[in-house]
Protein backbone atom coordinates (compact mmCIF):
# COMPACT_ATOMS: atom_id res chain seq x y z
CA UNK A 1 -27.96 -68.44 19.30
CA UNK A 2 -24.26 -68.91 19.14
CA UNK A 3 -23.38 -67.57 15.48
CA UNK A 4 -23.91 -70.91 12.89
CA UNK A 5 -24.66 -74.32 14.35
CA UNK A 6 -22.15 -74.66 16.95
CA UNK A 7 -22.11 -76.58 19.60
CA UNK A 8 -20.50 -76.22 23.44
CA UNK A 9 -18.79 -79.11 25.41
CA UNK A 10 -17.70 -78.54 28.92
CA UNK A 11 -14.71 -81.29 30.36
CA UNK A 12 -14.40 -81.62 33.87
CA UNK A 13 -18.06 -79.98 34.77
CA UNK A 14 -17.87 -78.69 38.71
CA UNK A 15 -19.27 -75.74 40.07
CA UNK A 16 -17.98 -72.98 37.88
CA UNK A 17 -18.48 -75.47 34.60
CA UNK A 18 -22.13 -75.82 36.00
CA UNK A 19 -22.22 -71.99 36.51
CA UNK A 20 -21.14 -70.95 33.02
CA UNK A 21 -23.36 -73.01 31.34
CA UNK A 22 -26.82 -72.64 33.78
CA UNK A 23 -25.85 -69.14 32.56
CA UNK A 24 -25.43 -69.69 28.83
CA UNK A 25 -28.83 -71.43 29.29
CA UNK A 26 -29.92 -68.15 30.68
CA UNK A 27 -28.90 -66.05 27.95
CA UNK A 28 -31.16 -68.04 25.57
CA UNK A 29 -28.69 -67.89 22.92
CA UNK A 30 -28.05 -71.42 22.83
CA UNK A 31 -30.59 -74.85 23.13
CA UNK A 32 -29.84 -77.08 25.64
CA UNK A 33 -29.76 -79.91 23.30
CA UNK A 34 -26.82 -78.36 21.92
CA UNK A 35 -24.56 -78.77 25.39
CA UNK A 36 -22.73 -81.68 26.71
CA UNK A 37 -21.34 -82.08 29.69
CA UNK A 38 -18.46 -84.54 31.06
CA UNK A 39 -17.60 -85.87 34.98
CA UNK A 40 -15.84 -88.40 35.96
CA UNK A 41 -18.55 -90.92 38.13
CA UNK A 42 -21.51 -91.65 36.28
CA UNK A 43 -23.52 -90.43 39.69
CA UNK A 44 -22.54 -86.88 38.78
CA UNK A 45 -23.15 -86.92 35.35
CA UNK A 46 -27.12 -87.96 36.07
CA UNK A 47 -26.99 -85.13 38.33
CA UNK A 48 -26.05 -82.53 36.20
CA UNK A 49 -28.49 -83.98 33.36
CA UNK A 50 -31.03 -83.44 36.06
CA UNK A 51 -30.28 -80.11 37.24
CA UNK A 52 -29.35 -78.93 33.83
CA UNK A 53 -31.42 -80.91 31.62
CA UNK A 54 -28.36 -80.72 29.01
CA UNK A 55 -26.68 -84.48 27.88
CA UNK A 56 -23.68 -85.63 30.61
CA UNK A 57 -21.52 -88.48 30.32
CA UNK A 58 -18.47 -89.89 30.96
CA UNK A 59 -16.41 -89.80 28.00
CA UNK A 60 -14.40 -87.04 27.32
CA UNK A 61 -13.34 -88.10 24.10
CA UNK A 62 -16.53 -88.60 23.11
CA UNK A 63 -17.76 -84.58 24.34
CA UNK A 64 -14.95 -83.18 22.43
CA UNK A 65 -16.00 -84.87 19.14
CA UNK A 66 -19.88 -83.91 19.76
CA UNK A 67 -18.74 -79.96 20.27
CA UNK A 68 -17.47 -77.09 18.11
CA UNK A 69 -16.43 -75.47 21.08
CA UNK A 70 -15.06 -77.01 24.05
CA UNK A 71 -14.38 -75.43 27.86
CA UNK A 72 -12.13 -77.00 30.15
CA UNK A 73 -12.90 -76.62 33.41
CA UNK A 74 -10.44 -79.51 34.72
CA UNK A 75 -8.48 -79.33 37.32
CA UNK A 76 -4.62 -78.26 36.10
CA UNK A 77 -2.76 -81.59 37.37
CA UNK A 78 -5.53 -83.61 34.96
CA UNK A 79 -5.20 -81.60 31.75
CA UNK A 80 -2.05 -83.70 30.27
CA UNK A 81 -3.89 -86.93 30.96
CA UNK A 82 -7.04 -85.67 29.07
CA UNK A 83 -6.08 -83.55 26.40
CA UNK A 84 -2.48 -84.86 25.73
CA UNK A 85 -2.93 -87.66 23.71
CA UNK A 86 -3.12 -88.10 19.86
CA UNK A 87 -7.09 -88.91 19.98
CA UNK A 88 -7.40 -85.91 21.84
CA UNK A 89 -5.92 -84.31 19.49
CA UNK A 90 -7.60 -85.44 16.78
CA UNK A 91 -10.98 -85.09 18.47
CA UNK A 92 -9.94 -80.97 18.78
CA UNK A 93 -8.26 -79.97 15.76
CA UNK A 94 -10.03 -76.77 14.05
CA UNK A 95 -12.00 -76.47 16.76
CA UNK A 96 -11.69 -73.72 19.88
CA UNK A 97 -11.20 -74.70 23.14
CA UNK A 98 -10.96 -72.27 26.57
CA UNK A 99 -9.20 -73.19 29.12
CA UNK A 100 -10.39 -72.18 32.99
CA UNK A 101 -7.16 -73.88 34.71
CA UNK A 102 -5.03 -71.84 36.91
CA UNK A 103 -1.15 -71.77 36.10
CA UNK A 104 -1.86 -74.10 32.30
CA UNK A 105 -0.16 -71.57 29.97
CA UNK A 106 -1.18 -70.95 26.17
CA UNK A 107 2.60 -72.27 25.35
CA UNK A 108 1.79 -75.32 26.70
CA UNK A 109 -2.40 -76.22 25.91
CA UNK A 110 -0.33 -75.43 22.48
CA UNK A 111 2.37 -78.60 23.01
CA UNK A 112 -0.53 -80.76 23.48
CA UNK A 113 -3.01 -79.39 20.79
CA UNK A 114 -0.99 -77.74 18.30
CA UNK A 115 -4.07 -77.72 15.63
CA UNK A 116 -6.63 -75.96 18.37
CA UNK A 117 -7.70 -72.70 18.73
CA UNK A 118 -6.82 -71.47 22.34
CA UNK A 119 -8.10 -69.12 25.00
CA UNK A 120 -6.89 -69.02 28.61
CA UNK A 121 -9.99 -67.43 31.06
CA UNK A 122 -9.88 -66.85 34.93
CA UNK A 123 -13.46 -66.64 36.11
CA UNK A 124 -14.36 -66.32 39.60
CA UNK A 125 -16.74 -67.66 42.08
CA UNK A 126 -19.51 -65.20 42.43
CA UNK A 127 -20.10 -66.19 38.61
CA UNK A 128 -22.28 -68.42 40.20
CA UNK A 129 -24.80 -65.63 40.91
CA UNK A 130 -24.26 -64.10 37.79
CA UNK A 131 -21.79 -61.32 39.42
CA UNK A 132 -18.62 -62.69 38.05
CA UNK A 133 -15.78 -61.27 36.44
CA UNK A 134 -13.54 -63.24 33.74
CA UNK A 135 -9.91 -61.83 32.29
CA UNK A 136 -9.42 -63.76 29.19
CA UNK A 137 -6.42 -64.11 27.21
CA UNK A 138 -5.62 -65.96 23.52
CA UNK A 139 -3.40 -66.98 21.15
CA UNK A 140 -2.95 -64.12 18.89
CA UNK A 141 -2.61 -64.11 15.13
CA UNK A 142 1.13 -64.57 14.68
CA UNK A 143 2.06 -67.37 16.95
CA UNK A 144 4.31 -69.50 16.62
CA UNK A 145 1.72 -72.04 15.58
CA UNK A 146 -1.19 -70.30 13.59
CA UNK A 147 -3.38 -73.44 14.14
CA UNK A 148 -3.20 -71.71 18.12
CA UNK A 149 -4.82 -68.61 16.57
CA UNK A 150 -7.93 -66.70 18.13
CA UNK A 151 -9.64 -64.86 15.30
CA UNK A 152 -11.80 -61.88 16.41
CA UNK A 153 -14.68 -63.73 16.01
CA UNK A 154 -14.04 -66.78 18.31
CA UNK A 155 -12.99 -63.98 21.05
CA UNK A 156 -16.63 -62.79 20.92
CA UNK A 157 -17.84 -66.27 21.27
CA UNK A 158 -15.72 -66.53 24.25
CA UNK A 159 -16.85 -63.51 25.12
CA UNK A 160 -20.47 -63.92 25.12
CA UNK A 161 -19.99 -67.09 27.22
CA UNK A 162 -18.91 -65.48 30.54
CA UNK A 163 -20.54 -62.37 29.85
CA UNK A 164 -23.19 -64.98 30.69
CA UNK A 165 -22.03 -64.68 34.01
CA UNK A 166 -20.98 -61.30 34.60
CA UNK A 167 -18.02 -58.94 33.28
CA UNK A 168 -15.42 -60.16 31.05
CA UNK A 169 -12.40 -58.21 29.56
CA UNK A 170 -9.60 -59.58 27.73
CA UNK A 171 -5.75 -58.76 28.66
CA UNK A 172 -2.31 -60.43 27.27
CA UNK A 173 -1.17 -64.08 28.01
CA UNK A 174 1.91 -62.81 30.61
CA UNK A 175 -0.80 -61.08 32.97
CA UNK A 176 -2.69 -64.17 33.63
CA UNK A 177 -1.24 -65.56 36.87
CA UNK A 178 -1.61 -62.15 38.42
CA UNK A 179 -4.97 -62.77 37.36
CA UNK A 180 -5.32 -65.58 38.81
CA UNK A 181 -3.68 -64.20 42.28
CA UNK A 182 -6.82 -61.02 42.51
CA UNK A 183 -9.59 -61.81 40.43
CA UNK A 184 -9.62 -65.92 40.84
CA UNK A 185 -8.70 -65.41 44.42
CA UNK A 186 -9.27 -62.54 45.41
CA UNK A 187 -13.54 -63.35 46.27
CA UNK A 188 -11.57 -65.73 49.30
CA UNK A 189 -9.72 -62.54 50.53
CA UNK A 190 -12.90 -60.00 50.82
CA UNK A 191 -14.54 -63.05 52.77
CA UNK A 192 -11.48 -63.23 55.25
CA UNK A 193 -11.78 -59.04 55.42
CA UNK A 194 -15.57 -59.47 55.50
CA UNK A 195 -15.46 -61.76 58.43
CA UNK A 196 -13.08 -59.72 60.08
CA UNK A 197 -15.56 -56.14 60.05
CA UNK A 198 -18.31 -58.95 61.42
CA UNK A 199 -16.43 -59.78 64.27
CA UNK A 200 -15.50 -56.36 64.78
CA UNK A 201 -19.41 -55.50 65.06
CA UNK A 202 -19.58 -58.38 67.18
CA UNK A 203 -17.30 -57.58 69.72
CA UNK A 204 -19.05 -54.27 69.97
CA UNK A 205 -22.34 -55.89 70.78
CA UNK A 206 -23.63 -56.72 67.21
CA UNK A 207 -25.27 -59.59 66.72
CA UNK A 208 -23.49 -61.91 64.69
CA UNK A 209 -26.23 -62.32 61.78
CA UNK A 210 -26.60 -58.58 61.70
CA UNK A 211 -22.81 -57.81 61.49
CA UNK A 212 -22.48 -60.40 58.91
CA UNK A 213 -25.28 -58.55 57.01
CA UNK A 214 -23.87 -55.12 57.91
CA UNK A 215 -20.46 -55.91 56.12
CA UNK A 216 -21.39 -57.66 53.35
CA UNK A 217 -23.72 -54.48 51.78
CA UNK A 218 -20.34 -52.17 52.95
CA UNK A 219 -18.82 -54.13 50.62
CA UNK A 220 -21.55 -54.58 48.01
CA UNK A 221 -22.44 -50.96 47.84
CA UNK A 222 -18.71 -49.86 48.31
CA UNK A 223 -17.54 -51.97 45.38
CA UNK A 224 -20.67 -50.40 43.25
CA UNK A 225 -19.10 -46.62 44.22
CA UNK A 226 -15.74 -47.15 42.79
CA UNK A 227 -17.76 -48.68 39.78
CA UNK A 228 -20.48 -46.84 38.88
CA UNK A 229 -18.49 -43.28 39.72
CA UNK A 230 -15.46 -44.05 38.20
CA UNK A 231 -13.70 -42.23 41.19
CA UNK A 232 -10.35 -43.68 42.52
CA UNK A 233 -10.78 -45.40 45.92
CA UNK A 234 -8.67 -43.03 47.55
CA UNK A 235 -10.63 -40.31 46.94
CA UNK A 236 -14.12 -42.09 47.93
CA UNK A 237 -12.37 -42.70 51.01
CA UNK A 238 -11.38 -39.13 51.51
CA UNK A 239 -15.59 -38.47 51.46
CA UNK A 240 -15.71 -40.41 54.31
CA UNK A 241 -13.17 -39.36 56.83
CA UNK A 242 -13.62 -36.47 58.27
CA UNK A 243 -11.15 -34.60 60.70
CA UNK A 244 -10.45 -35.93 63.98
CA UNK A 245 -13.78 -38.15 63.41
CA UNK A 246 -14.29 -42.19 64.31
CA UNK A 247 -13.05 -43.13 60.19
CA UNK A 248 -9.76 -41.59 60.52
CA UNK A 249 -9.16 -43.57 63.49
CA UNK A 250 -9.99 -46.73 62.25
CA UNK A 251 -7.89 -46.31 59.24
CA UNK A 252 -4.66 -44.88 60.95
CA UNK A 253 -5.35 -48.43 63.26
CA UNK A 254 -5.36 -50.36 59.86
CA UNK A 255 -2.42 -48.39 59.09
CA UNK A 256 -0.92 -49.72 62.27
CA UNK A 257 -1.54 -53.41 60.83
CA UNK A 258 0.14 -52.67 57.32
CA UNK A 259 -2.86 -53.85 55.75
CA UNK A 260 -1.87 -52.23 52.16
CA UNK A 261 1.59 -54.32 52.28
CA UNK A 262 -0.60 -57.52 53.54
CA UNK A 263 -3.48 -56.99 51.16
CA UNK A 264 -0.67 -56.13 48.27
CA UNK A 265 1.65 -59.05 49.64
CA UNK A 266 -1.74 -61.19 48.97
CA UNK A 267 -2.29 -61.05 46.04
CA UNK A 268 2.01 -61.40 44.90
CA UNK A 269 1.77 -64.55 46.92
CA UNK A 270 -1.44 -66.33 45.42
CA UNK A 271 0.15 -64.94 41.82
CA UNK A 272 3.30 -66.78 42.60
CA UNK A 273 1.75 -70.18 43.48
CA UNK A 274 -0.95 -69.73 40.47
CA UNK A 275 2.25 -69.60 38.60
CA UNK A 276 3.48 -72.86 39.63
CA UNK A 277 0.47 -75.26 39.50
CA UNK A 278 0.46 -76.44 35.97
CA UNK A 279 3.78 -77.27 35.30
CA UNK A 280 4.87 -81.12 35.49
């Protein structure tokens, strides 16, 4: 159970609200009687009652009075209509919410709720098999605003909820659209590099089901080697290229195709647009 009678309210509930909380449900640390749940068309909110078995409706508002602790998994263009308002407000003062929106700053979630607890999170889509990762920043003690204040305590909470999903760290506030740029994007870009190895295979006679399959577990159990050995990538590499065999030559041909300044100029790019999508 969450620590004391608290309660969890998720705005906006999509895929990665439904994620988190199938997840928290998981966990067993807190009742599904204690969730709500919010989506715009009544349709979707008898769907995720379904699914979840956890109380949906439409009302915002109403969610945010109901909950102790409220995620926002809106998209960023909707947050001012939702949260800045003086019911709103109201609704969330004392209380902590956690913000999932790309580019919506601490400075500002604090201009529209200046008596809320904040925390700014960038989860990512393989949360929805439990193999996420979340970077999660807050408002330290000594803001501007102490009402904006995270207290060690409400990190853990925060914590706890997308450790539901996988790996969470925290990091500062100014790091968060880089964030946003590898870890929020970045699942897209393996899939485009993924595909790529596939078709590779392909062209070489693979079939396409078995190249897909082939690539994916490179990936999987590559990823797991720079994890679980704590080696640097360059040097797992290095185990695998031997001289004047077939790996050298396929990675002086990436070489050719400046994929470190591509894969590099990625992630800048998708850092500089996650930069721009929440302001007005």
């Amino acid at each position: 159970m969450l620590d004391g009678p608290r309660s969890l309210c998720v705005l906006g509930c999509g895929t990665m609200g439904e994620a988190i909380i199938a997840g928290v449900l998981r966990a067993g640390w807190l009742e599904a009687d204690k969730i709500v749940v919010t989506a715009r068309r009544q349709v979707v909110t008898e769907r995720l009652q379904a699914r979840l078995g956890v109380a949906a409706i439409t009302d915002n508002l109403t969610a945010c009075r109901s909950a102790d602790v409220v995620l926002v998994c809106l998209k960023p263009q909707h947050f001012a209509e939702v949260l800045d308002n003086p019911a709103m407000r109201a609704a969330l003062d004392g209380k902590l919410l956690i913000s999932i929106a790309a580019g919506v700053t601490l400075d500002k979630l604090a201009a529209w709720l200046p008596g809320t607890a904040l925390i700014r999170a960038m989860p990512n889509t393989p949360s929805l098999i439990g193999e996420g990762m979340t970077v999660i920043c807050r408002q330290s003690p000594g803001a501007l605003n102490e009402a904006n204040a995270v207290d060690d305590a409400q990190l853990e909470l925060a914590q706890r909820i997308f450790e539901s999903v996988g790996e969470c760290v925290e990091l500062e506030p100014k790091l968060m659209d880089v964030v946003t740029g590898l870890n929020g994007s970045g699942p897209a870009f393996v899939y485009v590099m993924l595909e790529a190895m596939a078709d590779g295979g392909v062209m070489m006679g693979l079939p396409r089901d078995v190249a897909v399959r082939i690539a994916a577990n490179v990936f999987r159990g590559a990823a797991a080697m720079v994890l679980d050995t704590d080696m640097h990538p360059a040097a797992l590499k290095d185990q695998v290229t031997t001289p004047a065999g077939c790996t050298i030559a396929g990675i002086l041909t990436m070489e050719d195709g400046r994929i470190r300044s591509v894969l590099a100029r990625t992630v800048q790019e998708a850092a500089k647009v996650a930069s721009g999508l929440g302001k007005d």
